[in-house]
N, C-alpha and C. Protein backbone atom coordinates (compact mmCIF):
# COMPACT_ATOMS: atom_id res chain seq x y z
N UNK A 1 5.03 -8.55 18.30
CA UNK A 1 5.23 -7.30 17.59
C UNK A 1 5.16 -7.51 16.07
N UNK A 2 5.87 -8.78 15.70
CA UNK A 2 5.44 -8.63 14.05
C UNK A 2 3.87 -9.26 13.32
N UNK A 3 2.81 -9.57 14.38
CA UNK A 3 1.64 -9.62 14.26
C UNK A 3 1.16 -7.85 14.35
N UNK A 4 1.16 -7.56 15.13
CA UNK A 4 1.07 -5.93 15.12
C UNK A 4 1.38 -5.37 13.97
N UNK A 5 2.71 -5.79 13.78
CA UNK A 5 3.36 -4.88 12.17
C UNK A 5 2.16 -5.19 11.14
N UNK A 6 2.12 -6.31 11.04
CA UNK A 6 0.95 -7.19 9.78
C UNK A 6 0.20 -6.54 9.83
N UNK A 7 -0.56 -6.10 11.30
CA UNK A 7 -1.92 -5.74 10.95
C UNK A 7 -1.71 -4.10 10.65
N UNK A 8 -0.89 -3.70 11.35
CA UNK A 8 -0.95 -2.20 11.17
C UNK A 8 -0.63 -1.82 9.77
N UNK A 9 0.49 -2.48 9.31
CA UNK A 9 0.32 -2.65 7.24
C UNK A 9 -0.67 -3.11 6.74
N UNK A 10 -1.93 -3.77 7.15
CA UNK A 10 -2.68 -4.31 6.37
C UNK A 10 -3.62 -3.29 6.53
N UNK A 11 -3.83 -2.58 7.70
CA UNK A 11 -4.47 -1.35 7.83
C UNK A 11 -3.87 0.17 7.06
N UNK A 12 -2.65 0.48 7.03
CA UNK A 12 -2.10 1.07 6.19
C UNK A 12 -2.45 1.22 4.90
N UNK A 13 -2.14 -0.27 4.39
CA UNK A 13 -2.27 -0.27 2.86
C UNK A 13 -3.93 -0.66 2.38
N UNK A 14 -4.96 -0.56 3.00
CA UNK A 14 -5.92 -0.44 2.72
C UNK A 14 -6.46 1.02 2.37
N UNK A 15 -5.70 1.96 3.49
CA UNK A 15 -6.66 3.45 3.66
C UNK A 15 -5.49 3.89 2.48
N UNK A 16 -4.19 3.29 2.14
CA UNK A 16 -3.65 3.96 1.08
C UNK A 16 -4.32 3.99 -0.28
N UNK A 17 -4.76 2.45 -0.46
CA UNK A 17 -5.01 1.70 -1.28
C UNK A 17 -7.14 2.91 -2.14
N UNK A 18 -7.65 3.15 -0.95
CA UNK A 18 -8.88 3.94 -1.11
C UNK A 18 -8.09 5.47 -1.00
N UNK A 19 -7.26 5.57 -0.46
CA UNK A 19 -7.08 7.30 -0.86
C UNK A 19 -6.84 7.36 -2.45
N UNK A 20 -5.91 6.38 -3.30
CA UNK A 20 -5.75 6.19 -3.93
C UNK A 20 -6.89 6.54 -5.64
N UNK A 21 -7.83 5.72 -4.13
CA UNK A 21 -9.02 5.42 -5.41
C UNK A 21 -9.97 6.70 -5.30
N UNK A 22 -9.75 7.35 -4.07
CA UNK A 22 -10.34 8.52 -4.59
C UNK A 22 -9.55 9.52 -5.58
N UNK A 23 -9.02 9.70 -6.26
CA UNK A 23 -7.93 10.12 -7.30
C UNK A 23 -9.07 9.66 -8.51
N UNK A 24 -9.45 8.92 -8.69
CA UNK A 24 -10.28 8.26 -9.56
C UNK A 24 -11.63 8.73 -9.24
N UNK A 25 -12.39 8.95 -8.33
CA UNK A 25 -13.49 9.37 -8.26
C UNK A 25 -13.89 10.78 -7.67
N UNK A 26 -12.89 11.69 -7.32
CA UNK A 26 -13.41 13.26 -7.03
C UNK A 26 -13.27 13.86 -8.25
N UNK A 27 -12.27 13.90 -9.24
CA UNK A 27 -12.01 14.53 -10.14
C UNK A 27 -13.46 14.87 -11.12
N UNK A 28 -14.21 13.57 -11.85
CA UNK A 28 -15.34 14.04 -12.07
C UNK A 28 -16.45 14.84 -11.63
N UNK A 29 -16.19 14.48 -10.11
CA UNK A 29 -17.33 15.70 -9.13
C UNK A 29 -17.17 17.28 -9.15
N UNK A 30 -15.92 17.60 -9.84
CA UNK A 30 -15.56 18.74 -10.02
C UNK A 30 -15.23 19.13 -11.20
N UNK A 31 -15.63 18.29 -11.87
CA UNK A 31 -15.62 18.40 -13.87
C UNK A 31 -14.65 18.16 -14.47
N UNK A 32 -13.59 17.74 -13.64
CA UNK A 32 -12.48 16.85 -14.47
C UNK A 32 -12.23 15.52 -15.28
N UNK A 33 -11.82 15.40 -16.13
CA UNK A 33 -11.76 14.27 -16.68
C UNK A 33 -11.10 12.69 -15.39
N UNK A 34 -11.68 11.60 -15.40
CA UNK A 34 -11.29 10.70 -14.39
C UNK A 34 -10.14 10.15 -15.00
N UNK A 35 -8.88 9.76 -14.05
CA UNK A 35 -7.58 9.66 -15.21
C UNK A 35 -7.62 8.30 -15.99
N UNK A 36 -6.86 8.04 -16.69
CA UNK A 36 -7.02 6.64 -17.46
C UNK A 36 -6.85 5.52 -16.62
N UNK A 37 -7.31 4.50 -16.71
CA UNK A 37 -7.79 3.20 -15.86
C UNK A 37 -6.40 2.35 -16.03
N UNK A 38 -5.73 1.83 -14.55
CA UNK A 38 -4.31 1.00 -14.48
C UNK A 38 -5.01 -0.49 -15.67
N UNK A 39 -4.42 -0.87 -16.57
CA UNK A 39 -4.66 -1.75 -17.45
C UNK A 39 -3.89 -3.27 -16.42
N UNK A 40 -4.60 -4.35 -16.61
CA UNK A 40 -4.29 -5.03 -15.97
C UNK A 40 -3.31 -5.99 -16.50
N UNK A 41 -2.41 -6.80 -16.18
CA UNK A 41 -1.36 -7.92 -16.60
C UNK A 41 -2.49 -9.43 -17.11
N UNK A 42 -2.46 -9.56 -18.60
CA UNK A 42 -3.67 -11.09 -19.27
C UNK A 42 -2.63 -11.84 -18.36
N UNK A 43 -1.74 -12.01 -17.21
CA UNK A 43 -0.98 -13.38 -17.06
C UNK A 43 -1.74 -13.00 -15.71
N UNK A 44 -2.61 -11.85 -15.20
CA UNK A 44 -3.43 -12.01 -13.75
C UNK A 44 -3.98 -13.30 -13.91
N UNK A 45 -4.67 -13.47 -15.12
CA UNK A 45 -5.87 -14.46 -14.97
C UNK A 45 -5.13 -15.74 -15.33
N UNK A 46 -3.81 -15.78 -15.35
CA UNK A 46 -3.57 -16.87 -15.86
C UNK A 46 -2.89 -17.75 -14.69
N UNK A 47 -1.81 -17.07 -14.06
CA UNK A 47 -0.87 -17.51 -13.43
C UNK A 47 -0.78 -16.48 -11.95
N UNK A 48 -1.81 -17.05 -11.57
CA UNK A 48 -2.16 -16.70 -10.09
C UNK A 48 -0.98 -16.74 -8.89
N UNK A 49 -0.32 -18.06 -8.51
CA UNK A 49 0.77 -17.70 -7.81
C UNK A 49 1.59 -16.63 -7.71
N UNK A 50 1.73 -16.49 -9.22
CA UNK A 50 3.00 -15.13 -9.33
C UNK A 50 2.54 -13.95 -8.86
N UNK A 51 1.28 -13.72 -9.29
CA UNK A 51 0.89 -12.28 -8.85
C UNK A 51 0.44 -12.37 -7.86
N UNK A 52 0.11 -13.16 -6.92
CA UNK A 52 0.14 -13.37 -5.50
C UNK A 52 1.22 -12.52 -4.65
N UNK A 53 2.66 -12.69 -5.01
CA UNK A 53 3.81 -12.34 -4.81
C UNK A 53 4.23 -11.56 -5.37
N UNK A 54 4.18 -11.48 -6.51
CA UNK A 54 5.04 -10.57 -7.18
C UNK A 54 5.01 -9.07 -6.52
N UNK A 55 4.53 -8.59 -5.67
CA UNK A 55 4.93 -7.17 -5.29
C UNK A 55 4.94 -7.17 -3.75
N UNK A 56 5.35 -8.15 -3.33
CA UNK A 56 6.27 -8.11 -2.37
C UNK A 56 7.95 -7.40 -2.48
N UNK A 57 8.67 -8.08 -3.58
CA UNK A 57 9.93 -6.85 -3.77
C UNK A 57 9.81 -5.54 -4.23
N UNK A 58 8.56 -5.17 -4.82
CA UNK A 58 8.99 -3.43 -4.84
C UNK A 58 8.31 -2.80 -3.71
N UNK A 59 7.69 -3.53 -2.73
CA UNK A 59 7.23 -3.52 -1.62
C UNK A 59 8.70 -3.08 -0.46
N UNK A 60 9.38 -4.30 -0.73
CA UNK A 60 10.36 -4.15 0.33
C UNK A 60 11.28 -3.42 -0.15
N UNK A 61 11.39 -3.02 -1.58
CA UNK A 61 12.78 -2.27 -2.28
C UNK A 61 12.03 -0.94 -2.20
N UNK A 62 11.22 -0.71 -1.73
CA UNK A 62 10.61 0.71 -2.07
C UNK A 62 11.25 1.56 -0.38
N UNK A 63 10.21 0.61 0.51
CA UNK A 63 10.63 0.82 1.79
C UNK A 63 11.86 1.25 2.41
N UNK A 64 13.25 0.08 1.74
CA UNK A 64 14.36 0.31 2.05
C UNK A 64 15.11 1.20 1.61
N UNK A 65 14.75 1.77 0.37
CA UNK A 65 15.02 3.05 -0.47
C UNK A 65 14.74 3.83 0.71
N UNK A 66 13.53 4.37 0.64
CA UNK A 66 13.08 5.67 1.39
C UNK A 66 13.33 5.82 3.43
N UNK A 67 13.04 4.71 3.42
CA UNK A 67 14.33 4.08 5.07
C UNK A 67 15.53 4.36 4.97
N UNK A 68 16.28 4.45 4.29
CA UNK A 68 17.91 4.61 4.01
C UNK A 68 17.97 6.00 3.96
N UNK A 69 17.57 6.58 2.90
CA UNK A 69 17.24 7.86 2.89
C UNK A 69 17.17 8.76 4.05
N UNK A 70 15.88 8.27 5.32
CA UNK A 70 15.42 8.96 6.21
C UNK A 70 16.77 8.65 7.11
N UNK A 71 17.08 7.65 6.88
CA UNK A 71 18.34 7.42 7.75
C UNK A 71 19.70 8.24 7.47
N UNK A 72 20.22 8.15 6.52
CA UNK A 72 21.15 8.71 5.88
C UNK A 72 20.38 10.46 5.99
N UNK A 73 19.77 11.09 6.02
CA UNK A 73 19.33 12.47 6.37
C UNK A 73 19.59 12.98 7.93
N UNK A 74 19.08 11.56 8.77
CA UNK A 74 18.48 11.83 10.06
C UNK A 74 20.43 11.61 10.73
N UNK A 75 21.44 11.25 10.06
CA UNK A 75 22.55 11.25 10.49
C UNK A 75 23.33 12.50 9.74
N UNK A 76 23.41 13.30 8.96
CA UNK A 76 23.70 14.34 8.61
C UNK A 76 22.94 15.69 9.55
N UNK A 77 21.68 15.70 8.92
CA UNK A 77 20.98 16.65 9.76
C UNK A 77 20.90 16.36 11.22
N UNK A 78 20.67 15.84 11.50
CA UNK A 78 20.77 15.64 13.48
C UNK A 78 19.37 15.95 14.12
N UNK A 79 18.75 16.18 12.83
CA UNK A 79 17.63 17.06 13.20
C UNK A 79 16.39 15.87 12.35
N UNK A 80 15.14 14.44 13.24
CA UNK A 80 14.57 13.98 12.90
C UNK A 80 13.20 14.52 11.57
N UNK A 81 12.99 15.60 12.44
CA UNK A 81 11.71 16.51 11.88
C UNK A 81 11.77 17.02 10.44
N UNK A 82 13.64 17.57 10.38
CA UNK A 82 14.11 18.43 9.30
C UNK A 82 13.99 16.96 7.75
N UNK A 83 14.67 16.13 8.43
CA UNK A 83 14.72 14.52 7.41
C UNK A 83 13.73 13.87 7.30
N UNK A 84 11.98 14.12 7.89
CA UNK A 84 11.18 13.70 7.68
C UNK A 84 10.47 14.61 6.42
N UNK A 85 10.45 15.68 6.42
CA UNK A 85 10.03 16.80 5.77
C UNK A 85 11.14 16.71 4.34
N UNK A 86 12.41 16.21 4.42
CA UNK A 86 12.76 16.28 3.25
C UNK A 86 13.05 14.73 2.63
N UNK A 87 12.64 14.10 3.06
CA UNK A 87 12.25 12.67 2.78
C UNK A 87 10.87 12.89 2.35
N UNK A 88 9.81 13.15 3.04
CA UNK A 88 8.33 13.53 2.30
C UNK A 88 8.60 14.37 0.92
N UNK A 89 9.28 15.36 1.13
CA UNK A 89 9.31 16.18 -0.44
C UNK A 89 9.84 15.29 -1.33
N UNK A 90 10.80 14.60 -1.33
CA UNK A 90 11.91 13.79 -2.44
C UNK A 90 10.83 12.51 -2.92
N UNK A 91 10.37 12.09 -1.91
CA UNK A 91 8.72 10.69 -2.60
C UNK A 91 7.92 11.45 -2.93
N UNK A 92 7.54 12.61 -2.15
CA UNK A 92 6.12 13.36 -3.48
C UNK A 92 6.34 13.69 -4.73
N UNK A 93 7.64 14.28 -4.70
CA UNK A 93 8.25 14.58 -6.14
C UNK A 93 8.65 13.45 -6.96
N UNK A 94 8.92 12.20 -6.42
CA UNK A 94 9.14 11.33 -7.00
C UNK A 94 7.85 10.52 -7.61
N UNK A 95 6.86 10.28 -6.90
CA UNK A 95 5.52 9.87 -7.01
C UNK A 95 4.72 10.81 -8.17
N UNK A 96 4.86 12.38 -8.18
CA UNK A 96 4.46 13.40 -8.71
C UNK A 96 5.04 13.09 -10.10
N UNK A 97 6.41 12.95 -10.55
CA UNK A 97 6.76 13.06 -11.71
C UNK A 97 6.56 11.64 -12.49
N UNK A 98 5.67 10.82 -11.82
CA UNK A 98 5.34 9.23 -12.46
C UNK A 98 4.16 9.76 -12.77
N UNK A 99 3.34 10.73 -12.63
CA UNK A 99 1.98 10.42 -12.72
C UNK A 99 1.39 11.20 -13.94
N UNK A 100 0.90 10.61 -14.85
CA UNK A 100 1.03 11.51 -16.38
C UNK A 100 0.05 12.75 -16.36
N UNK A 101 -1.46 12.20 -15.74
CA UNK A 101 -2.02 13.07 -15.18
C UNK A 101 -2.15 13.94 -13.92
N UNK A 102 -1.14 15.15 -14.04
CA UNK A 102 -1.22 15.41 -13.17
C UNK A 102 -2.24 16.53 -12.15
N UNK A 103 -2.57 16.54 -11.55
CA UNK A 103 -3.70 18.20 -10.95
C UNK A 103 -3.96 17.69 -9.43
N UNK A 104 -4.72 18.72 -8.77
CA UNK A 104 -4.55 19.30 -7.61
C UNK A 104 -4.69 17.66 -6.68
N UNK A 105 -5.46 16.96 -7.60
CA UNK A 105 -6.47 15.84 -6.68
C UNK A 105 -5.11 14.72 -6.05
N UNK A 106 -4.44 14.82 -7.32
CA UNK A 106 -3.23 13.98 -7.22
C UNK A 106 -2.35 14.39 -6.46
N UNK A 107 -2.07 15.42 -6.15
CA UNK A 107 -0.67 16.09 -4.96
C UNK A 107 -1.13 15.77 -3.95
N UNK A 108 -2.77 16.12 -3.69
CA UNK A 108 -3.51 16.08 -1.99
C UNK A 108 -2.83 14.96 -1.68
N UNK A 109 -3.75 14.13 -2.96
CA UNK A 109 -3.92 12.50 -2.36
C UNK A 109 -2.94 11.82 -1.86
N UNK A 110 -1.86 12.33 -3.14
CA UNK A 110 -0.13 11.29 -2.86
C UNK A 110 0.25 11.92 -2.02
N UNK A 111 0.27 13.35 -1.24
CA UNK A 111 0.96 14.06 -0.09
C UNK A 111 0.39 12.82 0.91
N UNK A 112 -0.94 13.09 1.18
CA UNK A 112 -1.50 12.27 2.21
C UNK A 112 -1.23 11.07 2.53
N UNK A 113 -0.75 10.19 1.53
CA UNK A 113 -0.45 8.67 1.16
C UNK A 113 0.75 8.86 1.47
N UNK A 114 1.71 9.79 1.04
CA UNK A 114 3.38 9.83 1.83
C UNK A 114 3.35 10.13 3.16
N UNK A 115 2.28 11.24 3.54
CA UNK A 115 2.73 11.39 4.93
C UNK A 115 2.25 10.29 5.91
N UNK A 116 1.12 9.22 5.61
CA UNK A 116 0.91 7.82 6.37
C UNK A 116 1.73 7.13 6.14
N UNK A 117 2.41 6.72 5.09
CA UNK A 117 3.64 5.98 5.17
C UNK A 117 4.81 6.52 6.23
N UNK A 118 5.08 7.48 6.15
CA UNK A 118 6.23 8.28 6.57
C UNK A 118 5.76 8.08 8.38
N UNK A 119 4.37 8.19 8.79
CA UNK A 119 4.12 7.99 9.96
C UNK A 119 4.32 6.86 10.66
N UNK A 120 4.39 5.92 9.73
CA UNK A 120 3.85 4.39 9.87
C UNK A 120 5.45 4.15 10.48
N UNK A 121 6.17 4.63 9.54
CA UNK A 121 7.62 4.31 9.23
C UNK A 121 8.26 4.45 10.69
N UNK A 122 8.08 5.54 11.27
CA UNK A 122 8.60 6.84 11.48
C UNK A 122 8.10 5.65 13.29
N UNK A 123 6.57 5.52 13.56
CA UNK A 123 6.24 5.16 14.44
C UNK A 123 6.16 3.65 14.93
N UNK A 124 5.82 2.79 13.74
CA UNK A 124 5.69 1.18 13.60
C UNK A 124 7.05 0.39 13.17
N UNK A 125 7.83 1.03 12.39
CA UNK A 125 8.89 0.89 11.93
C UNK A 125 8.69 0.40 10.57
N UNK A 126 9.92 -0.58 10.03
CA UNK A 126 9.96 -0.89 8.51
C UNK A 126 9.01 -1.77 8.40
N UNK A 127 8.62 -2.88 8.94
CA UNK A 127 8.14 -4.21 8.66
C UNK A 127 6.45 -3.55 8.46
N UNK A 128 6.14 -2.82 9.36
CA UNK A 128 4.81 -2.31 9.23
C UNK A 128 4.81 -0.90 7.62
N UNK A 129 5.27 -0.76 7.41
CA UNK A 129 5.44 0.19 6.17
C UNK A 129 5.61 -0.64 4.97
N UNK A 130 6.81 -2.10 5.30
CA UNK A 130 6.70 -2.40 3.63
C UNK A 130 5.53 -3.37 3.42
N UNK A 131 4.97 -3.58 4.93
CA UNK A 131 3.56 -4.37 4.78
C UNK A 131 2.43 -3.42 4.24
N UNK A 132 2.21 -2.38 4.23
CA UNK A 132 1.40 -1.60 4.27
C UNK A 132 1.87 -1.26 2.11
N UNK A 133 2.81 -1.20 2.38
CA UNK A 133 2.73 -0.69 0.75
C UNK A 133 2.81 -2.11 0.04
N UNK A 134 3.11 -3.71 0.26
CA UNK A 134 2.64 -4.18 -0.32
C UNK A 134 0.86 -4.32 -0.61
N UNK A 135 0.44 -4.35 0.35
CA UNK A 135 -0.79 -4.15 0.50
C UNK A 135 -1.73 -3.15 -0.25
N UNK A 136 -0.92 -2.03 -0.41
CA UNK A 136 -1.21 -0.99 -1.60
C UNK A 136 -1.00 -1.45 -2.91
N UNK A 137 0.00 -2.11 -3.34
CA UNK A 137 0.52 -2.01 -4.32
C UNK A 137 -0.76 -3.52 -5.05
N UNK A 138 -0.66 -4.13 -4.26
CA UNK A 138 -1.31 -5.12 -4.48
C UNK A 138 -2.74 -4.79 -4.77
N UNK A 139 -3.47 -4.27 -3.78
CA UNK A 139 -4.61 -4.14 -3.86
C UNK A 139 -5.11 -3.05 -5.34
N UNK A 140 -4.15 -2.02 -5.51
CA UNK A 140 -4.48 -1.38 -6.86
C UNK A 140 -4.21 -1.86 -8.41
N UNK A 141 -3.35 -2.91 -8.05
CA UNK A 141 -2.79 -3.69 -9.17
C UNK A 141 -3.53 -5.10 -9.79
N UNK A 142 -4.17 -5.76 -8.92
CA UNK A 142 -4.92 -7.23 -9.35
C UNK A 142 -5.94 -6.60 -10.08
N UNK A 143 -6.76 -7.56 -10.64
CA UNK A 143 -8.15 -7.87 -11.21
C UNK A 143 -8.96 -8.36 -10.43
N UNK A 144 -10.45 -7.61 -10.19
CA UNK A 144 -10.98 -7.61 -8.89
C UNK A 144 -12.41 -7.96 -9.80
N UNK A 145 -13.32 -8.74 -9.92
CA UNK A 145 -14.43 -8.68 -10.42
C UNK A 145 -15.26 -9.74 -9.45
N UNK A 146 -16.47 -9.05 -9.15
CA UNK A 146 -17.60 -9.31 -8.02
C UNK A 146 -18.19 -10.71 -8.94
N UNK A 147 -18.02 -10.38 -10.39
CA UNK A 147 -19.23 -11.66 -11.27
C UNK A 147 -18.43 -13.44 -11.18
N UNK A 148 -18.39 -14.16 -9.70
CA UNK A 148 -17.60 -15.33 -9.57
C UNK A 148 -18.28 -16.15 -10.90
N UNK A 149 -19.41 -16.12 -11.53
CA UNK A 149 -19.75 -16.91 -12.35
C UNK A 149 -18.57 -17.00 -13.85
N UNK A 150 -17.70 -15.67 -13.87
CA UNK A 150 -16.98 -15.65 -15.26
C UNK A 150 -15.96 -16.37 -14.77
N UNK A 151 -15.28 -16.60 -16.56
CA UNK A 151 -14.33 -17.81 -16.12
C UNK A 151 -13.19 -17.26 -15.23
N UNK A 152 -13.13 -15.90 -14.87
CA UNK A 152 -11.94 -15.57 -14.25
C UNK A 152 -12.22 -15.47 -12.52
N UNK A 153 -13.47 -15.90 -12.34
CA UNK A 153 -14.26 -15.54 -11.33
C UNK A 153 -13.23 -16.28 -9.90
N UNK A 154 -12.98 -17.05 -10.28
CA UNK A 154 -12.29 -18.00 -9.41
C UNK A 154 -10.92 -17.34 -8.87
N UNK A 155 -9.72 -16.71 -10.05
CA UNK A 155 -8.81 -15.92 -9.98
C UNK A 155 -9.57 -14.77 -8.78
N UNK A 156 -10.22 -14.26 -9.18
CA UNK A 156 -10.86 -12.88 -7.94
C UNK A 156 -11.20 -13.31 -6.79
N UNK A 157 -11.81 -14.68 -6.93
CA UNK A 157 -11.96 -14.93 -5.39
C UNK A 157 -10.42 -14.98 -4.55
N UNK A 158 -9.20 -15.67 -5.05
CA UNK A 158 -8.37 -15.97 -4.72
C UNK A 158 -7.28 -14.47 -4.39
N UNK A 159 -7.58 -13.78 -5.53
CA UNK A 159 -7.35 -12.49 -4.99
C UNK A 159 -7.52 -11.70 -4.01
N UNK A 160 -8.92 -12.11 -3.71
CA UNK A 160 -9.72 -11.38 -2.88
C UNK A 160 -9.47 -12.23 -1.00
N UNK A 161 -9.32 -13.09 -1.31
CA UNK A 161 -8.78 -14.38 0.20
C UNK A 161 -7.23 -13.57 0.85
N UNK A 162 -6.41 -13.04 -0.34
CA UNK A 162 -4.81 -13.64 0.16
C UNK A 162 -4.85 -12.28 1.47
N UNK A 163 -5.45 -11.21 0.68
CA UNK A 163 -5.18 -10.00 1.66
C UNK A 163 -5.37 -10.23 3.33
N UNK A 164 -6.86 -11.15 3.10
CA UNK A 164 -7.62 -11.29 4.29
C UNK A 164 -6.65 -12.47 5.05
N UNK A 165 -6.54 -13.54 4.34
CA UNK A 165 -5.67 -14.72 4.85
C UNK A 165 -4.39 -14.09 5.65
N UNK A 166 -3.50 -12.79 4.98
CA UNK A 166 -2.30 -12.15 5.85
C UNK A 166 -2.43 -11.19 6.52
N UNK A 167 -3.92 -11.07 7.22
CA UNK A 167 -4.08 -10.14 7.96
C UNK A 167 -4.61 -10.67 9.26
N UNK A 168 -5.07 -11.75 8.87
CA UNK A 168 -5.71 -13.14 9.59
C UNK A 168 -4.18 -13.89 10.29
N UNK A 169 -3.17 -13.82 9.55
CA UNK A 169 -2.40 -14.32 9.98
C UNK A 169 -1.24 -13.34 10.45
N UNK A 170 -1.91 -11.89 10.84
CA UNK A 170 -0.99 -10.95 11.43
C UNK A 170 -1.69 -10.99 13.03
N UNK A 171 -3.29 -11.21 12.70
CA UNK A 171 -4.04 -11.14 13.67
C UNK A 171 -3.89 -12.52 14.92
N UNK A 172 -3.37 -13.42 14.31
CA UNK A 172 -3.05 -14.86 14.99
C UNK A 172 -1.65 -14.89 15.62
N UNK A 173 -0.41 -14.13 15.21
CA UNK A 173 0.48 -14.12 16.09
C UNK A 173 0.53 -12.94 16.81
N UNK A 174 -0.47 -12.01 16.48
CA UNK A 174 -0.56 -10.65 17.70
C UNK A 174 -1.17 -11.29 18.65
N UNK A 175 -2.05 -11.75 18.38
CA UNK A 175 -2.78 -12.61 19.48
C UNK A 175 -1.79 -13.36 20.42
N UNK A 176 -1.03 -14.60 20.20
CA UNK A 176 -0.11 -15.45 20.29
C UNK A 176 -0.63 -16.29 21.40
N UNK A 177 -0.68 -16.33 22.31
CA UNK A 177 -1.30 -17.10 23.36
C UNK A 177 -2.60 -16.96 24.19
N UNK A 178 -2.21 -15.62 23.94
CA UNK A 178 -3.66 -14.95 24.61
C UNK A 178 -5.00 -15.09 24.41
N UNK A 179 -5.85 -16.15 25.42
CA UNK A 179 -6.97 -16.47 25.20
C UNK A 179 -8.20 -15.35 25.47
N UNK A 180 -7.68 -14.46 25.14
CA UNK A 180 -8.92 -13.55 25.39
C UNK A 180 -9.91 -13.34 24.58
N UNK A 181 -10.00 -13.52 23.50
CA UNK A 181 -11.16 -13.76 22.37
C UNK A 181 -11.46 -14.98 22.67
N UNK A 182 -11.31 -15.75 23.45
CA UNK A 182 -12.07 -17.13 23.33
C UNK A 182 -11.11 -17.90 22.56
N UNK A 183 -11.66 -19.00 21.84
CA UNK A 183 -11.02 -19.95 20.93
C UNK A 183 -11.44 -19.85 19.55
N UNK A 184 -10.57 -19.38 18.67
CA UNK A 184 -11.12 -19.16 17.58
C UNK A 184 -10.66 -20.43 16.86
């Protein structure tokens, strides 16, 4: 089951990770200005381990926030449906009032991005949700460049490995004994 979780967060935080990025690319199709570009951390290219990790805790502090929450609702109200719906409003609004630019593209998107989390949560449990938003958080946050020839080229490859390496290694204990793919 916590190979499952892995992968179902690594699947999560990918389709979060592109809803995301469409936020960045419909707005011009409809004559809006595209919002300003996440500026990246000069210690990406420097000190690779850290940012490897580093968003694993607002990963898991994010999760347990909004888990507590649904919990602490879902024992007052009595009513699952009523504490999912006001757990979704309290992160959109919360997500909503971080975002400087705000317009229509951005409510869709972050509604949509809360209510897969909230599903994930709701159906996979925690481990698959705070996998899924590290996975988000991560994937919108590094320095990603295709040109391996620059000197940072090496940093991106390594960037570009860890996602696959913990999804690879969600995919290896879901598996667990089971020789049914053959021998990989």
């Amino acid at each position: 089951m916590v190979g499952r979780d892995l992968l179902i967060g690594a699947v999560l935080g990918v389709c979060l990770t592109l809803l995301l990025q469409l936020g960045v690319v419909l707005p011009p199709l409809f004559g809006r200005p595209s919002p300003l570009p996440i500026l990246t951390w000069l210690g990406a290219f420097t000190n690779v381990p850290y940012h490897l990790l580093m968003e694993f805790v607002p990963a898991i502090r994010d999760q347990l926030l909004w888990f507590f929450l649904l919990f602490l609702l879902v024992l007052f109200f009595r009513r699952e449906w009523l504490a999912s719906i006001l757990v979704f409003s309290v992160v959109l609004i919360y997500f909503l009032v971080q975002e400087p630019e705000l317009h229509i593209f951005w409510v869709v998107l972050l509604g949509a991005t809360v209510i897969a989390s909230l599903y994930v949560t709701l159906r996979f449990g925690l481990l698959a949700a705070a996998v899924g938003s590290f996975f988000c958080y991560y994937l919108y946050q590094i320095p990603l460049s295709l040109n391996l020839s620059a000197w940072y080229g090496w940093q991106s490859l390594v960037y570009m490995l860890w996602p696959i390496l913990l999804a690879g290694a969600g995919f290896s204990i879901a598996r667990g004994e089971n020789p049914s793919l053959g021998e990989i």
